[in-house]
N, C-alpha and C. Protein backbone atom coordinates (compact mmCIF):
# COMPACT_ATOMS: atom_id res chain seq x y z
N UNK A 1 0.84 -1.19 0.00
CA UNK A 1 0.00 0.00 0.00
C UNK A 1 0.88 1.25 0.00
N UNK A 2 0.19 2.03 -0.30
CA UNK A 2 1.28 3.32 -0.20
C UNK A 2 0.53 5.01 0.43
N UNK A 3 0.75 5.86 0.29
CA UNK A 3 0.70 7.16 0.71
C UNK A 3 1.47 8.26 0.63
N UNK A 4 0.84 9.19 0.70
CA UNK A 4 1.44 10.49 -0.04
C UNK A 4 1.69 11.43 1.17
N UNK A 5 3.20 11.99 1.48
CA UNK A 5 3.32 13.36 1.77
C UNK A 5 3.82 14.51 1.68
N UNK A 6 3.53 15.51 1.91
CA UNK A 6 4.15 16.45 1.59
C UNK A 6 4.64 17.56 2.75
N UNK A 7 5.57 17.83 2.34
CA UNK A 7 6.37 18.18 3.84
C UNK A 7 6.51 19.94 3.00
N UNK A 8 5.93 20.47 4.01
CA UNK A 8 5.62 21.68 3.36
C UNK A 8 6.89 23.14 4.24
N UNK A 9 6.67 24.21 3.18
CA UNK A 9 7.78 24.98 3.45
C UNK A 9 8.78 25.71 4.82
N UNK A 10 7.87 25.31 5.70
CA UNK A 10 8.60 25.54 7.28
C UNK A 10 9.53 24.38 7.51
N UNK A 11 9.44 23.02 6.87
CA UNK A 11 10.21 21.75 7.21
C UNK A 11 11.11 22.00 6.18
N UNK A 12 11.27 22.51 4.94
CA UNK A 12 12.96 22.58 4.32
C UNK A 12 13.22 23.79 4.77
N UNK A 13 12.42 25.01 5.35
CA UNK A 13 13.27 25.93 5.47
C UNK A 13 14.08 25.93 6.82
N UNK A 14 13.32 24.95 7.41
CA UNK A 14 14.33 24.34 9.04
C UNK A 14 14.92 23.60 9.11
N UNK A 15 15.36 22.69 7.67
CA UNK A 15 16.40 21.90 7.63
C UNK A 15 15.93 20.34 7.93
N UNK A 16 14.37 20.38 7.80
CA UNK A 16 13.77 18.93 8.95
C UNK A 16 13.72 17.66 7.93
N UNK A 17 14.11 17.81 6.78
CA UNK A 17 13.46 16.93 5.55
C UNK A 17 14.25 15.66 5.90
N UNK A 18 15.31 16.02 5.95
CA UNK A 18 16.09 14.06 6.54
C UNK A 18 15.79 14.05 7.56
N UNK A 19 15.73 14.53 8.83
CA UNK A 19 14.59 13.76 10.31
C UNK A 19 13.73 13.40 9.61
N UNK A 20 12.61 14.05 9.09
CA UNK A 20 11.39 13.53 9.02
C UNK A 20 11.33 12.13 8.18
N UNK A 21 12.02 12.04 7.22
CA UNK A 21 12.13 10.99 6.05
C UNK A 21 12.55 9.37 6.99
N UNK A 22 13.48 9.88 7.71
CA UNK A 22 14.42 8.97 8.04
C UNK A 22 13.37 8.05 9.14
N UNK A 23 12.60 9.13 9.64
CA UNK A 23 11.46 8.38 10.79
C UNK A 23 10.78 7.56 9.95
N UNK A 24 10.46 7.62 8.90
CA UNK A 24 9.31 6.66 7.59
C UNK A 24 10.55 5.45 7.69
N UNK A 25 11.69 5.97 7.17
CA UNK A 25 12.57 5.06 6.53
C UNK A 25 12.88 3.40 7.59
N UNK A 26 12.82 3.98 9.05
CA UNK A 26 12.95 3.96 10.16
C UNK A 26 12.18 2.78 10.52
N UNK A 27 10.99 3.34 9.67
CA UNK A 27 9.64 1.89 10.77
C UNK A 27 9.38 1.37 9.40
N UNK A 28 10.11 1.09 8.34
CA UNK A 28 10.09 0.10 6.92
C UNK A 28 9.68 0.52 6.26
N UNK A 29 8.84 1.60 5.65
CA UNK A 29 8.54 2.89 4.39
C UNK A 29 9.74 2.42 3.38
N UNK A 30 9.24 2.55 2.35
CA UNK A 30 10.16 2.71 0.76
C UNK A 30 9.76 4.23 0.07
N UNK A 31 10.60 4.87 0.11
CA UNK A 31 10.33 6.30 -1.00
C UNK A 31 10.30 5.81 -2.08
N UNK A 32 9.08 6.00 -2.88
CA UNK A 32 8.87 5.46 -4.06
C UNK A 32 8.67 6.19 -5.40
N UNK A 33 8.60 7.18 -4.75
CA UNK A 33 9.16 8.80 -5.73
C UNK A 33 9.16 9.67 -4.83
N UNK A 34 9.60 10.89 -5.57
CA UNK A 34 9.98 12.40 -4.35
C UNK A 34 10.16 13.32 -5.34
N UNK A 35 9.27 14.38 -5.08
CA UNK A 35 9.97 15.78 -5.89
C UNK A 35 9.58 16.56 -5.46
N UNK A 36 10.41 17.75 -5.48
CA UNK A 36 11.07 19.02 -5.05
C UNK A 36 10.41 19.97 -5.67
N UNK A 37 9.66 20.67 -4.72
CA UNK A 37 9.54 22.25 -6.26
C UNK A 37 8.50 23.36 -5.39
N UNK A 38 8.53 24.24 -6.11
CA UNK A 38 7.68 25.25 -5.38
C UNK A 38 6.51 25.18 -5.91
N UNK A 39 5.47 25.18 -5.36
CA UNK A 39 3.88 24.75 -6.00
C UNK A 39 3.18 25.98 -6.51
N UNK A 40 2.82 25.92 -7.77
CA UNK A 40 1.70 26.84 -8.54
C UNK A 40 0.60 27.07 -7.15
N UNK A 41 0.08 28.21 -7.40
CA UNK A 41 -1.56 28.37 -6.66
C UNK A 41 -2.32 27.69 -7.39
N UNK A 42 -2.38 27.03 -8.41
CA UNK A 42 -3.66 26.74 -9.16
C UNK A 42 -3.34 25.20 -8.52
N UNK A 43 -1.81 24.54 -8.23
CA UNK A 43 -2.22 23.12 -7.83
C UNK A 43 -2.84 23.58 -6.40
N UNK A 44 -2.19 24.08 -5.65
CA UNK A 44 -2.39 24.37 -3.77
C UNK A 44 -3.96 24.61 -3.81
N UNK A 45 -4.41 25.26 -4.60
CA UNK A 45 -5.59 25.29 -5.11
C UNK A 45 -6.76 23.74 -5.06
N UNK A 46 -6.12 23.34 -6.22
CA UNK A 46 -6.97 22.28 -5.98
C UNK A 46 -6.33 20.94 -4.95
N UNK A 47 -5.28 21.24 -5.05
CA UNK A 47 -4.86 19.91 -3.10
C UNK A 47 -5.87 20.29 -2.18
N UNK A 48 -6.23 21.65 -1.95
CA UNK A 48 -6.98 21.95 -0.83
C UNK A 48 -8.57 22.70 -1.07
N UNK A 49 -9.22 22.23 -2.18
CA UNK A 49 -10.24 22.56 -2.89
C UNK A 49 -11.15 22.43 -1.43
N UNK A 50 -11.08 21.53 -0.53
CA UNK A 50 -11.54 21.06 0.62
C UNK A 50 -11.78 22.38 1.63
N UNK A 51 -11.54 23.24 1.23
CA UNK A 51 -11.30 24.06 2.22
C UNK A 51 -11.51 25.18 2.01
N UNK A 52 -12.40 25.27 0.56
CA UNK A 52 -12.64 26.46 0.06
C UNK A 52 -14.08 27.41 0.78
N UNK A 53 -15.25 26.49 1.41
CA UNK A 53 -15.80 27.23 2.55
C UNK A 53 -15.54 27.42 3.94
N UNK A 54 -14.24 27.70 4.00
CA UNK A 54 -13.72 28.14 5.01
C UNK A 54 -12.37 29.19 4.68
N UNK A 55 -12.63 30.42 4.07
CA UNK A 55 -11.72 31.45 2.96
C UNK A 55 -10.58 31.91 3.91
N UNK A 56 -10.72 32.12 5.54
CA UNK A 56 -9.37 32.46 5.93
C UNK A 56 -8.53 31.62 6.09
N UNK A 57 -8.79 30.21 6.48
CA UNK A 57 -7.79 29.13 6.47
C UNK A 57 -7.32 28.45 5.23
N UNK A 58 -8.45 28.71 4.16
CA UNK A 58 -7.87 28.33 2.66
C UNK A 58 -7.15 28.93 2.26
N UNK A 59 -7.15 30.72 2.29
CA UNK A 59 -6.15 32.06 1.77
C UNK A 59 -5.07 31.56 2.58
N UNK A 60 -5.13 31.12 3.81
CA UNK A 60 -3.74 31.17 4.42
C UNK A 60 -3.05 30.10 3.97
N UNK A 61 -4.05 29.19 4.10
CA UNK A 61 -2.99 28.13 3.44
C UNK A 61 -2.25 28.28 2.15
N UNK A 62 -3.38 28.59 1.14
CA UNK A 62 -2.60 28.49 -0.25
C UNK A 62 -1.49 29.52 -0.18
N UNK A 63 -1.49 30.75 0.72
CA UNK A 63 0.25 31.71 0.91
C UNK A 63 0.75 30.91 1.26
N UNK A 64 0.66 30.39 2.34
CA UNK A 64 2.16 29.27 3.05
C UNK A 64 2.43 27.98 1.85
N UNK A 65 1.68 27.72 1.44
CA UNK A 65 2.17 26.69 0.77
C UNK A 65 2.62 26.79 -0.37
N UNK A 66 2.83 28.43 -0.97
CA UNK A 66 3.31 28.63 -2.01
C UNK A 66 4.47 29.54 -1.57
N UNK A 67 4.66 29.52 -0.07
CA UNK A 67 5.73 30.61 0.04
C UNK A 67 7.10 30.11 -0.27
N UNK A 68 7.24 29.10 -0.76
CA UNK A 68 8.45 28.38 -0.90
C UNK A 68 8.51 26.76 -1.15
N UNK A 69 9.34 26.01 -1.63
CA UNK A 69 9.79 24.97 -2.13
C UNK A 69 8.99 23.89 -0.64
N UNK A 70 7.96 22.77 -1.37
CA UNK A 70 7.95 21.46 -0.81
C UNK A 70 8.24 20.74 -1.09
N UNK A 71 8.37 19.15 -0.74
CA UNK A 71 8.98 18.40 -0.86
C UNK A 71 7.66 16.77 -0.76
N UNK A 72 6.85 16.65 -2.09
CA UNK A 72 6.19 15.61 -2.22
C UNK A 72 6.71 14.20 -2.25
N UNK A 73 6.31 13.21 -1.69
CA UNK A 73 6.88 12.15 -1.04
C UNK A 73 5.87 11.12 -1.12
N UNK A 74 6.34 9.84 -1.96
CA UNK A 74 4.93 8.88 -2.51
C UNK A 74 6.06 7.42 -1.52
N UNK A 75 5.37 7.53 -0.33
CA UNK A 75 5.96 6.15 0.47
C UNK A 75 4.94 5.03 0.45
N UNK A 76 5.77 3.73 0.16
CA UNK A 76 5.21 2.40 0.13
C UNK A 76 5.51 1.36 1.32
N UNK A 77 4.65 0.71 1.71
CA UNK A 77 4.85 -0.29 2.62
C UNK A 77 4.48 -1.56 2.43
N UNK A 78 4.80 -2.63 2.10
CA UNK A 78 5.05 -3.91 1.18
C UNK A 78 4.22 -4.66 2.22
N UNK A 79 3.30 -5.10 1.42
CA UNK A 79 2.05 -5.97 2.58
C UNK A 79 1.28 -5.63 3.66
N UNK A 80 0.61 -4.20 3.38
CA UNK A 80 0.42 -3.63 5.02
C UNK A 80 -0.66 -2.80 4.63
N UNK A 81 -1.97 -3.22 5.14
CA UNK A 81 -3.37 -2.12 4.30
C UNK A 81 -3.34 -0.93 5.20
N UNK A 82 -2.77 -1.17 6.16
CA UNK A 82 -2.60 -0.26 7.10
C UNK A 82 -1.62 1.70 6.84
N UNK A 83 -1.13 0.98 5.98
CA UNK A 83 -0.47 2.20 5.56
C UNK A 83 -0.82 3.32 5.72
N UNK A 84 -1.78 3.86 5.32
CA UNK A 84 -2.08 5.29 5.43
C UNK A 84 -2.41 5.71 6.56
N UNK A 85 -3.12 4.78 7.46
CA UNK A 85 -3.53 4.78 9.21
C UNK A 85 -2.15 5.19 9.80
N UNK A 86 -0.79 4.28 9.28
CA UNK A 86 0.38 4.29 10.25
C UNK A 86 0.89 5.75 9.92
N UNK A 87 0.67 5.98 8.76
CA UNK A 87 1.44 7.40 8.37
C UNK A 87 0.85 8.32 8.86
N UNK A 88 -0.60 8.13 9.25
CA UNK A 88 -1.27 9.08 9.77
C UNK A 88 -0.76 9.26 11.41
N UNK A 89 -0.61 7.99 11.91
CA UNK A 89 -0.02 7.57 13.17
C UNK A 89 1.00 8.50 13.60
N UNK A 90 1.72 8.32 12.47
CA UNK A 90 3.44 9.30 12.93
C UNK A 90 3.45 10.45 12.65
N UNK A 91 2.71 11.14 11.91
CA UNK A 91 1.94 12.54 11.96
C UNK A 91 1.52 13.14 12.80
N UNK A 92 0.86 12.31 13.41
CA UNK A 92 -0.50 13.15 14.57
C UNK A 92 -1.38 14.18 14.29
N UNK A 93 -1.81 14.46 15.45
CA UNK A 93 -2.89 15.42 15.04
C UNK A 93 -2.49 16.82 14.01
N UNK A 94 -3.34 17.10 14.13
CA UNK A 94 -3.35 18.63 12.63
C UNK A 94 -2.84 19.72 13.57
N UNK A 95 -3.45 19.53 14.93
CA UNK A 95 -2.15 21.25 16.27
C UNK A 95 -1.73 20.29 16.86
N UNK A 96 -0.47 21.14 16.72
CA UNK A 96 0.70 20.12 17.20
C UNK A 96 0.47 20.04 18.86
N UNK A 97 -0.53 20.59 19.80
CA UNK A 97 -1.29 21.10 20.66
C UNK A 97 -1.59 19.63 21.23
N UNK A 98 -2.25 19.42 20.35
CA UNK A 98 -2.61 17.80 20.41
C UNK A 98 -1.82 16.76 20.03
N UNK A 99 -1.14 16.96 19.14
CA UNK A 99 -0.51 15.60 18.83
C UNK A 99 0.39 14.90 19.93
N UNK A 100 0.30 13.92 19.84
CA UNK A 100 0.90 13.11 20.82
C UNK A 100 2.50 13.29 20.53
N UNK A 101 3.12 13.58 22.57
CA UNK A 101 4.74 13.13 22.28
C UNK A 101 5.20 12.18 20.84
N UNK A 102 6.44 12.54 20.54
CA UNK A 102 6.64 11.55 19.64
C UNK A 102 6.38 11.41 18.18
N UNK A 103 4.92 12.43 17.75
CA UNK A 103 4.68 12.39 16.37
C UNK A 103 5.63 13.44 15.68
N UNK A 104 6.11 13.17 14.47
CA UNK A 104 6.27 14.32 13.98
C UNK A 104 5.55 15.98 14.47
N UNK A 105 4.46 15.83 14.13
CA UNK A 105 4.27 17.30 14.16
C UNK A 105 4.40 17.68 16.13
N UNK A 106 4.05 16.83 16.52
CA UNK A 106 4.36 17.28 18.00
C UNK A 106 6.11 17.70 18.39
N UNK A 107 6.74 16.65 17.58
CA UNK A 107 8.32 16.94 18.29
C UNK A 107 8.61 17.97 16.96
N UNK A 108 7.93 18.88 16.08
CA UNK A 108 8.67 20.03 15.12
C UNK A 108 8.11 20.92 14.43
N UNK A 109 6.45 20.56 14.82
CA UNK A 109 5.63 21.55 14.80
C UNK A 109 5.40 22.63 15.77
N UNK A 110 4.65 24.34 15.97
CA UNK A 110 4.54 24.98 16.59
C UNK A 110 3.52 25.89 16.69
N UNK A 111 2.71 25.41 15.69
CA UNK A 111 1.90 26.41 15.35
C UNK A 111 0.94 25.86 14.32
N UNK A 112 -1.05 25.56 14.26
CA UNK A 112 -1.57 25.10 13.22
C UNK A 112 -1.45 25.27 12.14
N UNK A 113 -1.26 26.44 11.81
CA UNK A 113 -1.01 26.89 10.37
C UNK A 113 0.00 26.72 9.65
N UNK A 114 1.11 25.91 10.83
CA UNK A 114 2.35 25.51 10.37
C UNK A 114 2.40 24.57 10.64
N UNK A 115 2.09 23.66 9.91
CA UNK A 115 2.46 22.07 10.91
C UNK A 115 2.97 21.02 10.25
N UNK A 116 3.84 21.46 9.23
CA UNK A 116 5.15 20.68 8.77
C UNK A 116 5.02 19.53 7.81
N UNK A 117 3.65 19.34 7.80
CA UNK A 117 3.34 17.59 7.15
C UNK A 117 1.95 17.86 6.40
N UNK A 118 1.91 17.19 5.22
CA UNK A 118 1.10 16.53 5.12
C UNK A 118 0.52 15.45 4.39
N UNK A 119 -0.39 14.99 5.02
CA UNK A 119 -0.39 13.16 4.84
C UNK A 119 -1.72 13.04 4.47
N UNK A 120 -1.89 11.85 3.29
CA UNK A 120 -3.09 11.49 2.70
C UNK A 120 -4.10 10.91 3.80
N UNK A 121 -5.65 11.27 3.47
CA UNK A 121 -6.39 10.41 4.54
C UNK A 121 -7.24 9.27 4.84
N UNK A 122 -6.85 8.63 3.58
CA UNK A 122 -7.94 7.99 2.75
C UNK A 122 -7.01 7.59 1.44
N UNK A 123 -7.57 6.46 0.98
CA UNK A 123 -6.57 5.69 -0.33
C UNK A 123 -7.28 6.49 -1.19
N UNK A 124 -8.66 7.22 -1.42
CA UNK A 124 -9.33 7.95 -2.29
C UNK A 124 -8.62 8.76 -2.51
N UNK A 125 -7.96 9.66 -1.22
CA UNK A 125 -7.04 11.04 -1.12
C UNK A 125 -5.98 10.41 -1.66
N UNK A 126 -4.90 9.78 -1.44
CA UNK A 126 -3.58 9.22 -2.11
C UNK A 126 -4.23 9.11 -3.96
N UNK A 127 -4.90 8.46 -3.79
CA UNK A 127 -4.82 8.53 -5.44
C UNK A 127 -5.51 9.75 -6.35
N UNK A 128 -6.28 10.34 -5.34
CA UNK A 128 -6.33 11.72 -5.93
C UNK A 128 -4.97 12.62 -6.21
N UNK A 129 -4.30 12.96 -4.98
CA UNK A 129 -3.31 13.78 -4.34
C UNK A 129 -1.98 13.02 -5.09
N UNK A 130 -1.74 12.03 -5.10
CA UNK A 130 -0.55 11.50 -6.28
C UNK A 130 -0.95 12.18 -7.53
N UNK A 131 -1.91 12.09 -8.28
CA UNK A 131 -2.20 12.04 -9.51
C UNK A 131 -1.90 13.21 -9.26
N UNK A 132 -2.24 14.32 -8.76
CA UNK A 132 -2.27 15.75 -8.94
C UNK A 132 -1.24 16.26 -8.80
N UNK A 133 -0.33 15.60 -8.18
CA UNK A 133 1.10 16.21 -7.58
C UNK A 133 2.07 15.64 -8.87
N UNK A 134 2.37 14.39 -8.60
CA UNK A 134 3.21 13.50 -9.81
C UNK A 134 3.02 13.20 -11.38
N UNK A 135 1.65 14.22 -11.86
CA UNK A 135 1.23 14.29 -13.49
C UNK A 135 1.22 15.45 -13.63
């Protein structure tokens, strides 16, 4: 099974992209593609079409996520339906407020609007969110 993330512009501009990778790499994840780039508004746009009746957290998002270079990340886990649950696992919650010791966004997040990750939620979302990112 696999899953999609994207480690958005507060995590390369803090240097976090090998911690974070290495934690996937860590509990048996395969990077199964990866690319680098600064995102159009028209994709950030539709990644987060989800969020368009709610205009101050959508405007904010699509600035931050175009303020600079992310880093999309298509990880596989060889026999495991679980995948997207576990990735969600090592993520944690969406404020880092909540997320549990230990998740990513808890040990390097600081702030909701910044919260370093993000991870497919649903195999519907991965194969949406691949297609849109990697075509």
């Amino acid at each position: 099974m696999k899953s999609l993330i994207i480690l958005k512009p507060d995590a390369l501009k803090r240097g976090l992209a090998g911690k974070i990778l290495t934690r996937f790499e860590d509990r048996g994840f395969t990077i199964s593609r990866m690319m680098l780039l600064k995102p159009s508004v028209e994709k950030v746009r539709e990644h987060y079409a989800h969020l368009k009746d709610r205009p101050e957290i959508f405007n904010d998002t699509v600035n931050y996520m175009t303020s600079g270079k992310v880093l999309v990340v298509d990880l596989s886990l060889e026999d495991n339906e679980d995948t997207i649950e576990l990735v969600r696992q090592m993520v944690g919650a969406t404020s880092p407020l909540k997320a549990e010791m230990g998740t990513i966004r808890a040990d390097f997040s600081n702030k909701i609007s910044r919260n370093i990750i993000h991870a497919s939620d649903s195999q519907k979302s991965y194969e949406k969110e691949s297609w849109l990112w990697f075509t």
